[in-house]
N, C-alpha and C. Protein backbone atom coordinates (compact mmCIF):
# COMPACT_ATOMS: atom_id res chain seq x y z
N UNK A 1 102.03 89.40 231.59
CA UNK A 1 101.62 89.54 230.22
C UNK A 1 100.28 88.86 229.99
N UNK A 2 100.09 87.64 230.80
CA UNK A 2 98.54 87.24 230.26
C UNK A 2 97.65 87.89 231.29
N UNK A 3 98.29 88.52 231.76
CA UNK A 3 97.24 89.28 232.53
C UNK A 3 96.63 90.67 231.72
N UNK A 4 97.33 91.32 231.21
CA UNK A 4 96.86 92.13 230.25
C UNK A 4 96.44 91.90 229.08
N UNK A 5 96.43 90.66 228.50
CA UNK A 5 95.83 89.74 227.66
C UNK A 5 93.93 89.79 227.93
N UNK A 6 93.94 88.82 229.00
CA UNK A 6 92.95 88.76 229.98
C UNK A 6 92.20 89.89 230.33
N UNK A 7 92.64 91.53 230.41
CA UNK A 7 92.16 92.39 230.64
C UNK A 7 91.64 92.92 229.56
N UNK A 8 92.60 93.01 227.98
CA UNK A 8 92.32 93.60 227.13
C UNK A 8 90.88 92.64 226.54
N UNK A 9 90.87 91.06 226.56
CA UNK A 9 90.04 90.59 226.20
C UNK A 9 88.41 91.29 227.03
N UNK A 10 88.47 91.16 228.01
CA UNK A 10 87.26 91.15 228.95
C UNK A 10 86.96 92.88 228.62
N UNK A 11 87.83 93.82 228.79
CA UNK A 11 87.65 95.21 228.07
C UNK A 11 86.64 94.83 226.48
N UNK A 12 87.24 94.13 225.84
CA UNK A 12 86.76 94.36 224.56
C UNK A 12 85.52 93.45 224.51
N UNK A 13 84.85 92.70 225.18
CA UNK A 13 83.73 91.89 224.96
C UNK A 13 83.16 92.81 225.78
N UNK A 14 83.11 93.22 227.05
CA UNK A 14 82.54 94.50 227.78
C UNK A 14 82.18 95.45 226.61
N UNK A 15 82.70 95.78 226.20
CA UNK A 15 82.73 97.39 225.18
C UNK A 15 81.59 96.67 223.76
N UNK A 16 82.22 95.53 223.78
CA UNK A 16 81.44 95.10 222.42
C UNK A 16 79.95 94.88 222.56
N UNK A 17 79.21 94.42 223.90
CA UNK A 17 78.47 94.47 224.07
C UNK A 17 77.48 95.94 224.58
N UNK A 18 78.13 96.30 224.55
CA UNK A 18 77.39 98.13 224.89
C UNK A 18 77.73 98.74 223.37
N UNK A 19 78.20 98.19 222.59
CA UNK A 19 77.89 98.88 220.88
C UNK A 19 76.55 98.13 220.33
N UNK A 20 75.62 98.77 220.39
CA UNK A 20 74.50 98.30 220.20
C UNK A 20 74.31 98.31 218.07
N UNK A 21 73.40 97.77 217.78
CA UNK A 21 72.74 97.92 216.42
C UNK A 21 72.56 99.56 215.76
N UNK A 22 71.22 99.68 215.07
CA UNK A 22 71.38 100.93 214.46
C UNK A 22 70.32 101.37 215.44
N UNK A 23 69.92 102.70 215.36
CA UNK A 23 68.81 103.01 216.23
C UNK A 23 67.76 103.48 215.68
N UNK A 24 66.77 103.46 216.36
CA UNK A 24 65.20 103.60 215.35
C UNK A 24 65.72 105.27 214.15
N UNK A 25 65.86 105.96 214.50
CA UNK A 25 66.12 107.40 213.73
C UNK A 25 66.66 107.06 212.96
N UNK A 26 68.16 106.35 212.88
CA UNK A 26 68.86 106.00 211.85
C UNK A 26 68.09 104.95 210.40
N UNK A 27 67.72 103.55 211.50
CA UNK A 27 66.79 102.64 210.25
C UNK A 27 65.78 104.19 209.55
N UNK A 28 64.86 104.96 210.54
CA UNK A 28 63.86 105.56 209.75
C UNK A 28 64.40 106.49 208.37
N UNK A 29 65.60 107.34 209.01
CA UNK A 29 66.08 108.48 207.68
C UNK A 29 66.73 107.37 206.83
N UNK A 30 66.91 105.85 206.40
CA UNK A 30 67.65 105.39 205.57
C UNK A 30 66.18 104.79 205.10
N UNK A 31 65.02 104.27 205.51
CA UNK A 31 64.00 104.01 204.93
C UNK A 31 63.43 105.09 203.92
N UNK A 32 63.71 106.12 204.53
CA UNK A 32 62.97 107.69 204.09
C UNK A 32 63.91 107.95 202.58
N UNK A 33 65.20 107.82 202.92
CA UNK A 33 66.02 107.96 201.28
C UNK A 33 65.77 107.07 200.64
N UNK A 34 65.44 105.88 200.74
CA UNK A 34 65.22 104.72 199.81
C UNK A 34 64.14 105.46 199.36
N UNK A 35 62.70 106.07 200.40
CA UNK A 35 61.61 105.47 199.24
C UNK A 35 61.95 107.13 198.64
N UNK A 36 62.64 108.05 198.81
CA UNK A 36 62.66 109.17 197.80
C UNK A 36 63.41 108.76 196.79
N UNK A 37 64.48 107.98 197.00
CA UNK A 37 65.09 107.32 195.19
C UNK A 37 64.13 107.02 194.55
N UNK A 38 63.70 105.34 195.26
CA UNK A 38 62.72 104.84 194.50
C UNK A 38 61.50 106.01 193.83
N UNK A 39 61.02 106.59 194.40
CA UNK A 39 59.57 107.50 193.65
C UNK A 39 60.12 108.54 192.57
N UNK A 40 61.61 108.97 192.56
CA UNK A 40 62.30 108.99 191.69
C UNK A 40 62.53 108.37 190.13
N UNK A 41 63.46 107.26 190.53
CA UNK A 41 63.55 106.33 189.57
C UNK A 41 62.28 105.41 188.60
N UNK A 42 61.16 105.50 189.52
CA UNK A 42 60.55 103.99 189.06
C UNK A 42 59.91 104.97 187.79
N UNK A 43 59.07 106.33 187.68
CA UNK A 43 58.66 106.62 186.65
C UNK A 43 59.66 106.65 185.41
N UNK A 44 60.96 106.97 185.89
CA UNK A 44 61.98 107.18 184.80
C UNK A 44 62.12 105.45 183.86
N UNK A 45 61.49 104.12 184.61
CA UNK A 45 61.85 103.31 184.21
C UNK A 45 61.03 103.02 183.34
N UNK A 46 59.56 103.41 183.88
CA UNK A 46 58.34 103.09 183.27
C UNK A 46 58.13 103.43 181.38
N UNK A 47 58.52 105.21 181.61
CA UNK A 47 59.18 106.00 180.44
C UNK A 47 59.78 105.08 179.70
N UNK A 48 60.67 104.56 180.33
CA UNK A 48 61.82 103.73 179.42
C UNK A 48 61.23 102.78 178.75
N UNK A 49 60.12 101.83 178.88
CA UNK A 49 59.72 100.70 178.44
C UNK A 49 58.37 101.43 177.20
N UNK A 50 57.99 102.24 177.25
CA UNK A 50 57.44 103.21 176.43
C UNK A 50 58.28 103.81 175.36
N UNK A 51 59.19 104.41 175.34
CA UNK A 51 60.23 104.98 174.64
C UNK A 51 60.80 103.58 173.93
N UNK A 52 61.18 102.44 174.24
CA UNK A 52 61.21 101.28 173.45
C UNK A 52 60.65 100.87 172.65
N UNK A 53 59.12 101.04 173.07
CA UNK A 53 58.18 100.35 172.10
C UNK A 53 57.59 101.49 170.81
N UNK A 54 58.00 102.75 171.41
CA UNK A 54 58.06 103.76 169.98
C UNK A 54 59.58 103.59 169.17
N UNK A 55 60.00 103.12 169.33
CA UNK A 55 61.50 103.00 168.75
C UNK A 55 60.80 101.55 167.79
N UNK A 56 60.17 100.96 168.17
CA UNK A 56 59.99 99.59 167.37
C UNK A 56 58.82 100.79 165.88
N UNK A 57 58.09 101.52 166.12
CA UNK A 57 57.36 102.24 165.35
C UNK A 57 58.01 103.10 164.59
N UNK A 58 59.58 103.92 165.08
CA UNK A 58 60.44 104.52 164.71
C UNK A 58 60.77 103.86 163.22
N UNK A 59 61.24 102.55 163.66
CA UNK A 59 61.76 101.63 162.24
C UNK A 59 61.16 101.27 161.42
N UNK A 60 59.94 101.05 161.80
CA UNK A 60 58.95 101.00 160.99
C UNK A 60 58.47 102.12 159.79
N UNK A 61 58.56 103.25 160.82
CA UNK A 61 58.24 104.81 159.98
C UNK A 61 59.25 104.75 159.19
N UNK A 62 60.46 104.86 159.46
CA UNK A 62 61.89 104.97 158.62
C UNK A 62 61.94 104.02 157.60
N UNK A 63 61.21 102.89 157.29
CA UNK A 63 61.44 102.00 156.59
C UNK A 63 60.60 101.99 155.38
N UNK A 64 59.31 102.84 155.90
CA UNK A 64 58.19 102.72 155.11
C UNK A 64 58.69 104.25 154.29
N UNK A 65 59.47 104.80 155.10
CA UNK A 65 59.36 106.04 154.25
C UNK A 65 60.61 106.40 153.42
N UNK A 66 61.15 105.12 153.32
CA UNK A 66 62.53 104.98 152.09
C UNK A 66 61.68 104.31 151.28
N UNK A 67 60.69 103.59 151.26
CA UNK A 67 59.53 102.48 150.59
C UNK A 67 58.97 104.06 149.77
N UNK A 68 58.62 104.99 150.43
CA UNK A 68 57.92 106.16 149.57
C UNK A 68 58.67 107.22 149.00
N UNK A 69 60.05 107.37 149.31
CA UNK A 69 60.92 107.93 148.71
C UNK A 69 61.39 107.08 147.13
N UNK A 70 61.49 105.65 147.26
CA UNK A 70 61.83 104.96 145.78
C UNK A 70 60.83 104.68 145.44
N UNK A 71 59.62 104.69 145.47
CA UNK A 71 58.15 104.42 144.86
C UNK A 71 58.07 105.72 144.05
N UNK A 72 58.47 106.99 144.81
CA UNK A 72 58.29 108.14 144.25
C UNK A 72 59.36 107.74 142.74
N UNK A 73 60.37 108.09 143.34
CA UNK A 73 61.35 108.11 142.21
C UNK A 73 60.98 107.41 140.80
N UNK A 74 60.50 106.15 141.51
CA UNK A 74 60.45 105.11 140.40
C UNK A 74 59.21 105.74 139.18
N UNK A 75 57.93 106.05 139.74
CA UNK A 75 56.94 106.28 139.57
C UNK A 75 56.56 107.59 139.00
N UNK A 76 57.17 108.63 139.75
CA UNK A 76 57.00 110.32 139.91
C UNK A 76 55.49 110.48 140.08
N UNK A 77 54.93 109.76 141.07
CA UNK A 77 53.56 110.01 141.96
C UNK A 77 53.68 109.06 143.21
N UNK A 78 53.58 109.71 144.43
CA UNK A 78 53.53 109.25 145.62
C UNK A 78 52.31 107.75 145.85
N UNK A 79 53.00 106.87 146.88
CA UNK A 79 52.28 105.58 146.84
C UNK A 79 50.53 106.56 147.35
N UNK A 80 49.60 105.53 147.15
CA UNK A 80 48.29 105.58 148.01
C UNK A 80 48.10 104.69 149.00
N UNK A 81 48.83 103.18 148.91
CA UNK A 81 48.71 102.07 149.97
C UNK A 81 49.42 101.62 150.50
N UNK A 82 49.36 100.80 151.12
CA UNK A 82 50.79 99.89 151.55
C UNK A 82 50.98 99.08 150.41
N UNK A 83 49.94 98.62 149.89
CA UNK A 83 50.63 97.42 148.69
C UNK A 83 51.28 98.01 147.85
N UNK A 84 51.18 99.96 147.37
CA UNK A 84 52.36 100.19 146.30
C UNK A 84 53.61 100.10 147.08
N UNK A 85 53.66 100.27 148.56
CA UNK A 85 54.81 100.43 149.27
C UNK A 85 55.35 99.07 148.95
N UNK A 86 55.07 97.66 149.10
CA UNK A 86 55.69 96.36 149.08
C UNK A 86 56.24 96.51 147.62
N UNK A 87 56.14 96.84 146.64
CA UNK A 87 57.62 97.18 145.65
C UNK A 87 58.61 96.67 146.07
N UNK A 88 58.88 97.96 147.26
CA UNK A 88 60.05 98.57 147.66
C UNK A 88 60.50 98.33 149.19
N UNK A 89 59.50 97.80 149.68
CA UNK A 89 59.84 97.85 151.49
C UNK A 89 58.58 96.33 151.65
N UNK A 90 59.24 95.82 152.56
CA UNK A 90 58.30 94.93 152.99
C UNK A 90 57.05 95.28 154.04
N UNK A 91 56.13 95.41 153.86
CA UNK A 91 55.14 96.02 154.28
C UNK A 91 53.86 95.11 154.73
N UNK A 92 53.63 94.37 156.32
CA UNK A 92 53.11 93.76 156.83
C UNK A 92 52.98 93.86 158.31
N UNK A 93 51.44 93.27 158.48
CA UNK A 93 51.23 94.29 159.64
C UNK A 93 50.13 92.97 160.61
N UNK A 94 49.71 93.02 162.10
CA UNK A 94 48.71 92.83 162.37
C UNK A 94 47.24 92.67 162.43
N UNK A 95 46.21 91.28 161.98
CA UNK A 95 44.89 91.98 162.03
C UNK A 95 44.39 92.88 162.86
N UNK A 96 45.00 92.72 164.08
CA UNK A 96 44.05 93.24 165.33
C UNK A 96 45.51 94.24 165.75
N UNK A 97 44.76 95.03 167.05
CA UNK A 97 45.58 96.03 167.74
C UNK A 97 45.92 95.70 168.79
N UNK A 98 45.72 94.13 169.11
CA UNK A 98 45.86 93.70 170.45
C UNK A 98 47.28 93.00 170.51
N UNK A 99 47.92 93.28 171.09
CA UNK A 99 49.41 92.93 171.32
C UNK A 99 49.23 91.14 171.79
N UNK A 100 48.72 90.70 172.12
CA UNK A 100 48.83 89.63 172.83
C UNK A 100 48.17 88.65 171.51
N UNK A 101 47.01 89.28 170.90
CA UNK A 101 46.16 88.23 169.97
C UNK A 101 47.52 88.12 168.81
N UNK A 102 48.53 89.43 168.39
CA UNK A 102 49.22 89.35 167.35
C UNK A 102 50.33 88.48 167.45
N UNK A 103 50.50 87.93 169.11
CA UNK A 103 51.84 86.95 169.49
C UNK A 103 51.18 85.52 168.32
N UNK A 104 49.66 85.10 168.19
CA UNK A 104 49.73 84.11 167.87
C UNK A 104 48.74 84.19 166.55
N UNK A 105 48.51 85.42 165.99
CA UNK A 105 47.63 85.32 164.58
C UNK A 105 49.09 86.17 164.21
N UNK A 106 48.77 84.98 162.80
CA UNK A 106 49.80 85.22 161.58
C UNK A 106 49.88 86.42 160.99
N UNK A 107 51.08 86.59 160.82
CA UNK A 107 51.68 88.65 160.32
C UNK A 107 50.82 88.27 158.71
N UNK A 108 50.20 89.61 158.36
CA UNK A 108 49.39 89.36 157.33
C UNK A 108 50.06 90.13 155.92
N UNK A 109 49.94 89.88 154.88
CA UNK A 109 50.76 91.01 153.76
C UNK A 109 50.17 92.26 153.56
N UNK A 110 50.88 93.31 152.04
CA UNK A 110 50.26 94.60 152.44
C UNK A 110 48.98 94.52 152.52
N UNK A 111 48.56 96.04 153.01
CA UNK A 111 47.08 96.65 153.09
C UNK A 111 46.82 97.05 151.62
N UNK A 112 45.46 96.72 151.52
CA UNK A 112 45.35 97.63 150.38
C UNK A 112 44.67 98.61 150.30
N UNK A 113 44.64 99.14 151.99
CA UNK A 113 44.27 100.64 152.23
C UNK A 113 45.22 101.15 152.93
N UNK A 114 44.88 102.68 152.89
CA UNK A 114 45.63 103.81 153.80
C UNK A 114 46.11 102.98 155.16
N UNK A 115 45.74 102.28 155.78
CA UNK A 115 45.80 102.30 157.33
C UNK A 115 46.13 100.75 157.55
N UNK A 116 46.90 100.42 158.48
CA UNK A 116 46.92 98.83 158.96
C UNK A 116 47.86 99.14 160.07
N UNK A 117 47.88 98.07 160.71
CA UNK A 117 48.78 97.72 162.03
C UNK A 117 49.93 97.27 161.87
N UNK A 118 50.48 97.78 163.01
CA UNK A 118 51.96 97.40 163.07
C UNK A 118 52.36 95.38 163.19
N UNK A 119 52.90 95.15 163.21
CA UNK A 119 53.21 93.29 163.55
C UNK A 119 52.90 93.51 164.68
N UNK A 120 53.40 94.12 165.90
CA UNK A 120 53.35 93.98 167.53
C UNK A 120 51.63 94.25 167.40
N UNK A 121 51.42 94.89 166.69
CA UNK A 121 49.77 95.21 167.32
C UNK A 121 50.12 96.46 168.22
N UNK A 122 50.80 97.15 168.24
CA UNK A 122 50.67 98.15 169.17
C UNK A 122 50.20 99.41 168.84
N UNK A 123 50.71 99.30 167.23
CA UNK A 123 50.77 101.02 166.37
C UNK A 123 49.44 101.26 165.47
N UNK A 124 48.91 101.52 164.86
CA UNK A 124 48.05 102.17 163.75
C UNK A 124 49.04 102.91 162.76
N UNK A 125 49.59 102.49 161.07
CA UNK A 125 50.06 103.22 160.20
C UNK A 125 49.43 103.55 159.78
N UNK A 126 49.21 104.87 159.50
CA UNK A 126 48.56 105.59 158.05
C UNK A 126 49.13 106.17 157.26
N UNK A 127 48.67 105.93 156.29
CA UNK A 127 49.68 106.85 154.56
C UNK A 127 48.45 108.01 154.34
N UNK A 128 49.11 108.97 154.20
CA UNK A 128 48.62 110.29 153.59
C UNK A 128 49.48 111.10 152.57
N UNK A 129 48.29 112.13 151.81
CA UNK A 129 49.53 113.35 151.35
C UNK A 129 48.84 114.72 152.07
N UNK A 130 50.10 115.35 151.83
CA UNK A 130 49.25 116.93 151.93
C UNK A 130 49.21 117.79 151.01
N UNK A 131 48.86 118.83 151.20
CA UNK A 131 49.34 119.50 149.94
C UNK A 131 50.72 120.24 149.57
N UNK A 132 51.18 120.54 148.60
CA UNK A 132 52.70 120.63 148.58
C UNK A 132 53.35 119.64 148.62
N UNK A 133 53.12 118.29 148.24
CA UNK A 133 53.51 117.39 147.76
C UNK A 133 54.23 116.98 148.79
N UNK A 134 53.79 116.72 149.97
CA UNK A 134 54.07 116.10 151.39
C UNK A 134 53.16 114.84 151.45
N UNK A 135 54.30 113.50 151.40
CA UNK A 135 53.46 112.35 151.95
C UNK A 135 53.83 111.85 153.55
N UNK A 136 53.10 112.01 154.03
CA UNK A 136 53.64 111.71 155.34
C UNK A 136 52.66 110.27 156.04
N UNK A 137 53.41 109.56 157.01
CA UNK A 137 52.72 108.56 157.61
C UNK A 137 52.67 108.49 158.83
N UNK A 138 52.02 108.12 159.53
CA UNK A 138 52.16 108.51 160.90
C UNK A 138 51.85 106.74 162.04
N UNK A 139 52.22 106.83 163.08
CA UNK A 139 52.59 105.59 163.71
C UNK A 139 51.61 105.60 165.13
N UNK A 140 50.32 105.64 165.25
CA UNK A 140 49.47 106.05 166.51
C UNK A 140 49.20 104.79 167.37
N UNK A 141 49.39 105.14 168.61
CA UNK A 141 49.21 103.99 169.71
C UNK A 141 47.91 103.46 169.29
N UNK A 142 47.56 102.47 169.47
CA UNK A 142 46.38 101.61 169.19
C UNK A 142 45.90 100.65 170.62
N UNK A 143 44.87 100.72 170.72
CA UNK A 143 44.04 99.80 171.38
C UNK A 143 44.27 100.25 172.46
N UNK A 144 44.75 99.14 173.76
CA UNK A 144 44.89 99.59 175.22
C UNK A 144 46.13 100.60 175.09
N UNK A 145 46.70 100.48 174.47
CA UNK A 145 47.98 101.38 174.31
C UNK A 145 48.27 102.73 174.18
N UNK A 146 47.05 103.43 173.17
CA UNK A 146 46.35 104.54 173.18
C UNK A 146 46.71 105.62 174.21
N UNK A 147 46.54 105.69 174.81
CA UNK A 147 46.94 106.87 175.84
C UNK A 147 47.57 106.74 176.63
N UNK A 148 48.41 105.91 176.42
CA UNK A 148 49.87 105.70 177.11
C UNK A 148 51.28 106.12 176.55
N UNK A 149 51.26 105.60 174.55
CA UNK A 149 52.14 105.03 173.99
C UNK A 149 52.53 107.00 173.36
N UNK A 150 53.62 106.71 173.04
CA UNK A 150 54.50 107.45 171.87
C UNK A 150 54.02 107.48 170.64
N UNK A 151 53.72 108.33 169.89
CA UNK A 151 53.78 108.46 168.18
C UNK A 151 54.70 108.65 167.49
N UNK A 152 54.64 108.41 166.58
CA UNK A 152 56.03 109.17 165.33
C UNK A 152 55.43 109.21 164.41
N UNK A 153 55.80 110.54 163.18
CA UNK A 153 55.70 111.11 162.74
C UNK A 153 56.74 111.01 161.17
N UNK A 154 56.48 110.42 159.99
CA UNK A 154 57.45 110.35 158.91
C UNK A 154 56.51 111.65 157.93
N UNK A 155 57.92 112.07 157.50
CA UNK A 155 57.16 112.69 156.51
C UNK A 155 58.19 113.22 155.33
N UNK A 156 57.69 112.85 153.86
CA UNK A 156 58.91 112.57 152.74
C UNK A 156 57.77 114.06 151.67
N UNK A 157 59.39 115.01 150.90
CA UNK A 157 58.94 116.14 150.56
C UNK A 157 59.30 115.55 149.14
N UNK A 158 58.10 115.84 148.36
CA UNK A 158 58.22 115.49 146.59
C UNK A 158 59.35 117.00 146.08
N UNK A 159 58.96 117.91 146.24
CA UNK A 159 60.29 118.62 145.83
C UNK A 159 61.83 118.37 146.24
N UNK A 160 62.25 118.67 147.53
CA UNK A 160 63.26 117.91 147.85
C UNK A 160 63.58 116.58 147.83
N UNK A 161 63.03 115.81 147.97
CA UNK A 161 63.62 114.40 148.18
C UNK A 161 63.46 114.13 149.46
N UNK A 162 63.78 115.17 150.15
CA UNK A 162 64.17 114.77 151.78
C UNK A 162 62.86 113.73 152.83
N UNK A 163 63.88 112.86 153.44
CA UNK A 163 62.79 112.18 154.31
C UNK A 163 63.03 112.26 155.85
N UNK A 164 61.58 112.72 156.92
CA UNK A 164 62.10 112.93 157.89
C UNK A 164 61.51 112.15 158.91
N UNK A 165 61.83 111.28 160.22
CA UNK A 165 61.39 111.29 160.96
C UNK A 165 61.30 111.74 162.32
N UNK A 166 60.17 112.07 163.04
CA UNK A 166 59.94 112.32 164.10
C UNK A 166 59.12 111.60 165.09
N UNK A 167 60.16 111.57 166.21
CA UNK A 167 59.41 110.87 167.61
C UNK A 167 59.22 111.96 168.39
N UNK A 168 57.65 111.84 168.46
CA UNK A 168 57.11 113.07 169.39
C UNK A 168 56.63 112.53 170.73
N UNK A 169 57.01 113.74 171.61
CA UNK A 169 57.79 113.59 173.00
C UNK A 169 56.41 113.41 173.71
N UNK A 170 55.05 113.36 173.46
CA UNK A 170 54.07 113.44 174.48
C UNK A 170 53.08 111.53 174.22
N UNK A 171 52.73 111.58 175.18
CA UNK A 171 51.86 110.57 175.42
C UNK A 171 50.54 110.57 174.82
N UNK A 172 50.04 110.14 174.09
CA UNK A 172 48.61 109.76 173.87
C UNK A 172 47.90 111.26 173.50
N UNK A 173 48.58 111.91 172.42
CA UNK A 173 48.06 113.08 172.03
C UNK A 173 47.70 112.88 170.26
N UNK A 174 47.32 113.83 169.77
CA UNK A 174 47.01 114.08 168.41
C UNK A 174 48.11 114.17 167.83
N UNK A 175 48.24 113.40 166.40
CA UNK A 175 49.86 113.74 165.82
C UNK A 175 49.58 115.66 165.03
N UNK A 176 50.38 115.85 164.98
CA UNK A 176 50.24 117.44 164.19
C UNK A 176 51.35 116.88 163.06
N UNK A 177 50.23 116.50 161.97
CA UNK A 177 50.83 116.22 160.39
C UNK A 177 51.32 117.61 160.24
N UNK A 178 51.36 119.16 160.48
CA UNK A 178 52.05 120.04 160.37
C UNK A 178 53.52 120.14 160.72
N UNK A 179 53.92 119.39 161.61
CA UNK A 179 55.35 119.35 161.65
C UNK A 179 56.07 118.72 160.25
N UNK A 180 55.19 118.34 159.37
CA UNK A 180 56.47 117.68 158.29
C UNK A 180 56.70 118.95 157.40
């Protein structure tokens, strides 16, 4: 019995040593699927951190444009600034468009024009009307951000009431105030 002990051992350290590692072909086709995930995934992530920072402009649009829906009501003539918007919505924004200068200069109160910055510094708001009694505002990448970032698109109808927003799907393009 310890003789087949003895045999089975020396069999199996024999055998164990002739099972070698992986072999060059194998490491290469598992290097080769990694980097096709990765070149995959990494733009999908990039997207993602973009699509975030229009979501911060999203709330913004949505917020400003319940601010112009009860300004209307209240009033029965659409705001012209941000300061008629502070009524109704708190409405404060960045001096600059630079994301980094706005971490440490103080959030400023309304505009008392058409146009001002988001708090992050990332966006450009503007208040407009059109004709047909469309006020719409729009949320444009600003500064280095510009032709990278997401827009959105609010836009509130004086006949209906209705208020809409839109996050439009392209990068660093022209908003088309025609979609409201």
């Amino acid at each position: 019995m310890a003789v087949k002990v003895k045999q089975r051992l020396i069999h199996y350290l024999v055998t164990r040593k002739e099972e070698g590692g992986f072999t060059l072909v194998e490491l290469i086709v598992v290097v080769m699927i990694i980097g096709i995930l990765s070149s995959i995934a990494i733009p999908s992530f990039m997207s993602a951190g973009d699509k975030a920072k229009q979501q911060e402009a999203a709330v913004l649009i949505s917020s400003y444009m319940k601010g112009v829906q009860a300004y209307y009501t209240s009033n029965s003539t659409p705001p012209i600034t941000g300061k008629d918007l502070s009524e109704f919505v708190s409405v404060v924004g960045c001096p600059s468009n630079d994301p980094i200068a706005c971490k440490t200069t103080p959030v400023v109160g309304p505009s008392t024009t058409r146009f001002w910055n988001s708090p992050s510094g990332l966006y450009e708001i503007a208040l407009g009307q059109k004709q047909g009694g469309i006020t719409y505002m729009t949320a444009k990448p600003a500064g280095g951000y510009a032709s990278t970032g997401y827009a959105v698109l609010g836009c509130f109808n004086q006949q209906t009431g209705n208020v809409k927003v839109n996050l439009l799907p392209n990068k660093g393009v022209e908003i088309p105030e025609a979609e409201c």
